[in-house]
Protein backbone atom coordinates (compact mmCIF):
# COMPACT_ATOMS: atom_id res chain seq x y z
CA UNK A 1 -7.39 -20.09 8.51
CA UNK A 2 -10.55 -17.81 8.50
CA UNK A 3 -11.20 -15.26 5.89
CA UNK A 4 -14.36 -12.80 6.59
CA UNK A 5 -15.42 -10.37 4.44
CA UNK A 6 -16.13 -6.64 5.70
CA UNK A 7 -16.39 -3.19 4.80
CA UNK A 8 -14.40 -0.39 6.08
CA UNK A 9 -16.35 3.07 6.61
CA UNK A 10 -13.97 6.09 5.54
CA UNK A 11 -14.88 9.63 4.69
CA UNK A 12 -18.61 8.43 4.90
CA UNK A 13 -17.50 5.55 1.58
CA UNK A 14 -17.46 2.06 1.84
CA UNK A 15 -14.59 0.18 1.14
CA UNK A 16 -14.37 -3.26 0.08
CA UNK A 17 -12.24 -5.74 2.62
CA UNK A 18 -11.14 -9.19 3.26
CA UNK A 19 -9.51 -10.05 6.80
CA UNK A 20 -7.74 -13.63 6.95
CA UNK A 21 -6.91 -14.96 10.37
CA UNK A 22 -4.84 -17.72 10.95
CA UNK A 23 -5.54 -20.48 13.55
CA UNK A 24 -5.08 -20.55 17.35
CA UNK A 25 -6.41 -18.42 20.51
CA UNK A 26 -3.58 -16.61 21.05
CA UNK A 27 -2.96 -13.00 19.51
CA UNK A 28 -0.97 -12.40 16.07
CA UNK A 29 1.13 -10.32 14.41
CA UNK A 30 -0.92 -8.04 12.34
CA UNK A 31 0.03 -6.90 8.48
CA UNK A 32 -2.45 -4.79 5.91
CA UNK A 33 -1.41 -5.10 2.33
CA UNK A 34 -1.97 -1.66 0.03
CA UNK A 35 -2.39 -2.09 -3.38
CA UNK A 36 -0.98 0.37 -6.21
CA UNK A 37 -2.81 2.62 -8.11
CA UNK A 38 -5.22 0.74 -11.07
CA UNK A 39 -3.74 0.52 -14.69
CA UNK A 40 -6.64 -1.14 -15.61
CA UNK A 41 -10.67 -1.45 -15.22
CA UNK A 42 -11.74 -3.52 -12.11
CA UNK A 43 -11.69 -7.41 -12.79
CA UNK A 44 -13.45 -8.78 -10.25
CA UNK A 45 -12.05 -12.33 -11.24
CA UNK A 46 -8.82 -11.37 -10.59
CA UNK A 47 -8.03 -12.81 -6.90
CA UNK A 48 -4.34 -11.82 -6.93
CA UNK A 49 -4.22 -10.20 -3.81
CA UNK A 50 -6.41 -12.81 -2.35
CA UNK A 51 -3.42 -15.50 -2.58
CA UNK A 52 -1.08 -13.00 -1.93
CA UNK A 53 -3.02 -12.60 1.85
CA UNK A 54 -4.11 -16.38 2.38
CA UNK A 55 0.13 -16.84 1.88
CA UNK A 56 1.10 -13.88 4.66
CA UNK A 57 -1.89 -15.58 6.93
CA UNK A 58 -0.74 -19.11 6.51
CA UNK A 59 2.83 -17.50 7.93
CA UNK A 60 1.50 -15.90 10.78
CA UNK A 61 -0.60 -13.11 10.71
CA UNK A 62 -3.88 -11.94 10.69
CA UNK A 63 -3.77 -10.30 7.24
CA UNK A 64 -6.13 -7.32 6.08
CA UNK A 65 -6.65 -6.64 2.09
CA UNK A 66 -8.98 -3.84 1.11
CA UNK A 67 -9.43 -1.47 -1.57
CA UNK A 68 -8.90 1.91 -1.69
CA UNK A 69 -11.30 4.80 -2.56
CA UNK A 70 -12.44 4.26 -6.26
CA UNK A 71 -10.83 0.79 -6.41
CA UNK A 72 -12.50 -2.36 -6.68
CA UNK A 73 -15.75 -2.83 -5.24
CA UNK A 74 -15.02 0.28 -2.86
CA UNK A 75 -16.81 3.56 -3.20
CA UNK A 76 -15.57 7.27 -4.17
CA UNK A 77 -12.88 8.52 -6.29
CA UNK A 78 -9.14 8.14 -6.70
CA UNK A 79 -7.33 10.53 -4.25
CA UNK A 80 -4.18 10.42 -2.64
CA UNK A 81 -4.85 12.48 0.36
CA UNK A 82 -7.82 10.01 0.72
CA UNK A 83 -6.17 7.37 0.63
CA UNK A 84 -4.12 8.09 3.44
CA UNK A 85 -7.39 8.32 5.19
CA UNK A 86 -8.33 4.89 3.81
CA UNK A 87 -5.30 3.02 4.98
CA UNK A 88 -5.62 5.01 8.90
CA UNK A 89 -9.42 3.56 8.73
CA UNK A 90 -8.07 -0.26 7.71
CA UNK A 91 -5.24 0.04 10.92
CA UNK A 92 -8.13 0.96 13.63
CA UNK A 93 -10.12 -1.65 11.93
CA UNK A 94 -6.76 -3.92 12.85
CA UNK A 95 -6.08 -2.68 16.16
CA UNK A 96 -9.48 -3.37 17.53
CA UNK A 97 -9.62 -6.91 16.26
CA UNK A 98 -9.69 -9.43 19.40
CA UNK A 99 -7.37 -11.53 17.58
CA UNK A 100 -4.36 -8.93 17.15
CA UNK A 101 -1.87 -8.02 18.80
CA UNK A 102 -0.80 -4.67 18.87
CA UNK A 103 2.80 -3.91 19.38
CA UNK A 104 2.82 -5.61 15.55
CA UNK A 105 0.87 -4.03 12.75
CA UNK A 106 2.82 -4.17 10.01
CA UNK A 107 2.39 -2.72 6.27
CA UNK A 108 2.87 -4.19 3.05
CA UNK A 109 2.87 -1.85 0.28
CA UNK A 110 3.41 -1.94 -3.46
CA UNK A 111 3.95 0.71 -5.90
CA UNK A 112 1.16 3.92 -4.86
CA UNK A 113 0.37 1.92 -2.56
CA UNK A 114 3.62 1.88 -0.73
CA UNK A 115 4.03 5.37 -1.16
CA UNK A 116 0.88 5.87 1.17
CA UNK A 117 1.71 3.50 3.54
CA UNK A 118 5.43 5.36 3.64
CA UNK A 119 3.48 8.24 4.55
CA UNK A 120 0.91 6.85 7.36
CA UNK A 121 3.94 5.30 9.05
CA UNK A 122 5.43 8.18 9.31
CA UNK A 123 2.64 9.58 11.13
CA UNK A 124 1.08 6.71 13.00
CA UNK A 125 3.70 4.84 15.19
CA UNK A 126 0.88 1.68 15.97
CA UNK A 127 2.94 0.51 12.61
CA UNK A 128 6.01 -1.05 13.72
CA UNK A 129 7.45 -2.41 10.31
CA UNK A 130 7.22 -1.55 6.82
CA UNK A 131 8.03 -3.57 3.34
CA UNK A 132 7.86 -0.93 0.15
CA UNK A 133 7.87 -3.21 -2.89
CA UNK A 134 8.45 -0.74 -6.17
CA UNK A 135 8.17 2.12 -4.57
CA UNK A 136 8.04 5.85 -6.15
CA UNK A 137 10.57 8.30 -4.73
CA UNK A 138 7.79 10.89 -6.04
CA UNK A 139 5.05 10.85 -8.45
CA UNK A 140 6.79 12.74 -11.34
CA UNK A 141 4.08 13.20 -13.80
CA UNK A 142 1.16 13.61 -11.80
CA UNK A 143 2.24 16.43 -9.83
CA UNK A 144 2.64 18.33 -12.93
CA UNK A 145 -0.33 20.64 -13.93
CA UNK A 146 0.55 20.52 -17.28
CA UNK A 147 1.04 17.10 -18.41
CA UNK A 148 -1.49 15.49 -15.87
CA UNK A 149 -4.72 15.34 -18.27
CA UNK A 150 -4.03 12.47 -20.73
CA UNK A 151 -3.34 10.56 -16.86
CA UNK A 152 -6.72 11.73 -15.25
CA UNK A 153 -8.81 10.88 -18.65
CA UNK A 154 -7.32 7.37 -18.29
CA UNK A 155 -8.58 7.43 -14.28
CA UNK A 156 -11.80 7.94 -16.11
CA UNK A 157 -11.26 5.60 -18.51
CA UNK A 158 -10.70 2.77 -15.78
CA UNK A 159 -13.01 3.80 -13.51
CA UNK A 160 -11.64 4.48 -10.68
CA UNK A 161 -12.36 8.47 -11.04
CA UNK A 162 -16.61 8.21 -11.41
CA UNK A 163 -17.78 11.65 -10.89
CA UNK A 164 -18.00 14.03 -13.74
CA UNK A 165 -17.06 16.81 -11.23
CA UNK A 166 -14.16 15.19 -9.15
CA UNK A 167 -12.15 16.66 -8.48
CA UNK A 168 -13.53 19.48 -7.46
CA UNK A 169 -10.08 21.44 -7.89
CA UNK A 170 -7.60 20.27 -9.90
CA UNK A 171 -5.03 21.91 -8.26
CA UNK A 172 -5.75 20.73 -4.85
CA UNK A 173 -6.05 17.32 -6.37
CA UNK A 174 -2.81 17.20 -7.32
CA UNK A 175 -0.76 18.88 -4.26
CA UNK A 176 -1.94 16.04 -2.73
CA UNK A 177 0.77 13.97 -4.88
CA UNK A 178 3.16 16.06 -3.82
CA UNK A 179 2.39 16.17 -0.08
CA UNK A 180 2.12 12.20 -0.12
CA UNK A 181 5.47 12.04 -2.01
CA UNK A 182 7.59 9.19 0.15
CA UNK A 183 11.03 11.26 -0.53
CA UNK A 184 9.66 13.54 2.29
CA UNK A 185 8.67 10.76 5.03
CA UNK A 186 10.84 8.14 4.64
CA UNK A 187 13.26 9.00 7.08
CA UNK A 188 10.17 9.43 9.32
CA UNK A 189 9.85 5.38 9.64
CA UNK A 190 13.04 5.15 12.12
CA UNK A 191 13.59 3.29 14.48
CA UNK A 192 10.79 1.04 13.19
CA UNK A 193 12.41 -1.28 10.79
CA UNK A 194 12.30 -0.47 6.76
CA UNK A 195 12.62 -2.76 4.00
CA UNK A 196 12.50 -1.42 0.50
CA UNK A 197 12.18 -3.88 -2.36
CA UNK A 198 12.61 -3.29 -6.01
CA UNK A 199 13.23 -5.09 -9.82
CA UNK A 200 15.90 -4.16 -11.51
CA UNK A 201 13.53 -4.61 -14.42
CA UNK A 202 10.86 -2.12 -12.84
CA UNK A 203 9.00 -0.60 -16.05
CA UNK A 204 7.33 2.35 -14.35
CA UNK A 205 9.38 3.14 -11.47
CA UNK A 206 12.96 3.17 -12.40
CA UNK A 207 15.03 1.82 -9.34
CA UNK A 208 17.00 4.97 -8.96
CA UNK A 209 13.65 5.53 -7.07
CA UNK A 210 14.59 3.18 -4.50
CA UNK A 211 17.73 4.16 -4.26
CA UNK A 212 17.05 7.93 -3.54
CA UNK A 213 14.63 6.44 -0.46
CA UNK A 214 17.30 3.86 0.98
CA UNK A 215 19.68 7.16 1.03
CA UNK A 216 17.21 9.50 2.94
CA UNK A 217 16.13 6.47 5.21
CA UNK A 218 17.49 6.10 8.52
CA UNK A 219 18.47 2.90 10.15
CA UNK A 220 17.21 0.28 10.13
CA UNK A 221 16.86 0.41 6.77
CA UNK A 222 17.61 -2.64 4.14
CA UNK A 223 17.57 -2.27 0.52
CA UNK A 224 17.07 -5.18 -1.83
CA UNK A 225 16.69 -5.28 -5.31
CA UNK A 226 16.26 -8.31 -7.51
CA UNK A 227 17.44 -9.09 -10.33
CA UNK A 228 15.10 -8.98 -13.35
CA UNK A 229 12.18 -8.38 -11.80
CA UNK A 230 9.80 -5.93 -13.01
CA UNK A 231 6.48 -3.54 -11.46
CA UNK A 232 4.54 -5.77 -10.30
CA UNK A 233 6.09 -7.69 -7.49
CA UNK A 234 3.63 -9.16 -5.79
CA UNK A 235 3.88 -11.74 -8.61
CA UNK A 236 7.36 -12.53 -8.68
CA UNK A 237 7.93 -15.26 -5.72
CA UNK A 238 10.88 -14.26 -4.73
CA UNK A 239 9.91 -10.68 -3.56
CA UNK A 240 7.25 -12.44 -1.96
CA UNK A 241 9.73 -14.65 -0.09
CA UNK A 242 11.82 -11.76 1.43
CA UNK A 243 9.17 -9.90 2.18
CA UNK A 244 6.99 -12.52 4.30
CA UNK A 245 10.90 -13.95 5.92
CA UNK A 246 11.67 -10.55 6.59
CA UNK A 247 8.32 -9.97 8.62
CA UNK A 248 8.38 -13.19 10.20
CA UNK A 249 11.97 -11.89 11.89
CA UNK A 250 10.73 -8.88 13.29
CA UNK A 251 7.50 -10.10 14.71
């Protein structure tokens, strides 16, 4: 296994990346893992996602882990439609890499962050399967005008919103939620292959939200939810588990 660091160019920002490749000449399936949206300050310490891609290389596949705008070590502020942008920039960077191949660039997403990668597979067929751990069916509060403010001070707060003057229009800034919203693109992803995960136990996104995607899906589509298991999947093992089998089958 190889693991480079890089940095992804996007809207003029730099953003933050690790690429791990596994061993051998020939050409591998491809997967790019998409974080959620911060709940806390940046901790640089924290190599969760790290793991989580050395595990998904050591299976196969040349595995991409980056941060999005005003995340991590990356540059800019927190913005959905960006984001978007952010994730299209981290599949060229995938597609062009000598050691791909590209019939298989696959997306592993968890919480905001499978709500964007939702939406780029619906527009961007080079993605030929997609695992949404926790998904939101919409993003409730923060398309709401009115009760947004205690949400954006806490962006602030965390640092992942750095400009005094961002966003420019507050408004705009938050249609973007509501254009991004996976209840609208979900049944986009067919006939590329779906899998939604979710806890039972999920804290912040209740799982009627994964149940309201699985129903506007179209085959193939697979729902699994696990018992007990709360937000943050990527550290329960057994979501994990499915998620990497389940990729390994269709690549």
């Amino acid at each position: 296994m190889e693991a480079r660091s890089t940095c992804l160019q996007s809207d003029g920002l730099k953003l933050a990346a690790e690429v791990y490749i596994p061993a051998g000449n020939r050409p591998h399936p491809a997967l790019c893992i998409c974080h959620g949206i911060p709940a806390v300050a940046y901790n640089p310490e924290d190599r969760g996602y790290a793991i989580l891609a050395q595990k998904f290389c050591a299976g196969g596949f040349v595995t991409l882990i980056f941060n999005f705008r005003g995340a991590g070590k990356s540059e800019g502020n927190f913005d959905i439609p960006g984001w978007s942008k952010d994730l299209q920039v981290a599949l060229d960077f995938l597609y062009h890499l000598k050691e791909v191949d590209g019939n298989h660039i696959c997306l592993l997403g968890f919480s905001g962050g499978a709500a964007i990668s939702v939406y780029v597979a619906a527009h961007d067929y080079r993605v030929s399967s997609l695992v949404a751990c926790a998904c939101p069916a919409e993003f409730g509060v923060l398309s709401s005008k009115e009760k947004v403010m205690p949400s954006l001070q806490h962006f602030r707060d965390i640092g992942i919103i750095r400009d005094k003057d961002f966003p420019p229009s507050l408004q705009e800034w938050l249609k973007g939620f509501e254009t991004i919203s996976p209840i609208h693109w979900i049944d986009k992803i067919s006939p590329r292959p779906l899998l939604l995960l979710h806890g039972d136990g999920d804290e912040v996104v209740p799982v009627k939200h994964a149940r309201q995607l699985y129903q506007k899906a179209k085959d193939p589509k697979e729902l699994r939810i696990i018992p007990g298991a709360r937000h943050k999947l990527r550290l329960e093992e057994r979501a994990v588990s499915i998620a990497l089998d389940w990729l390994k089958a269709r690549c």
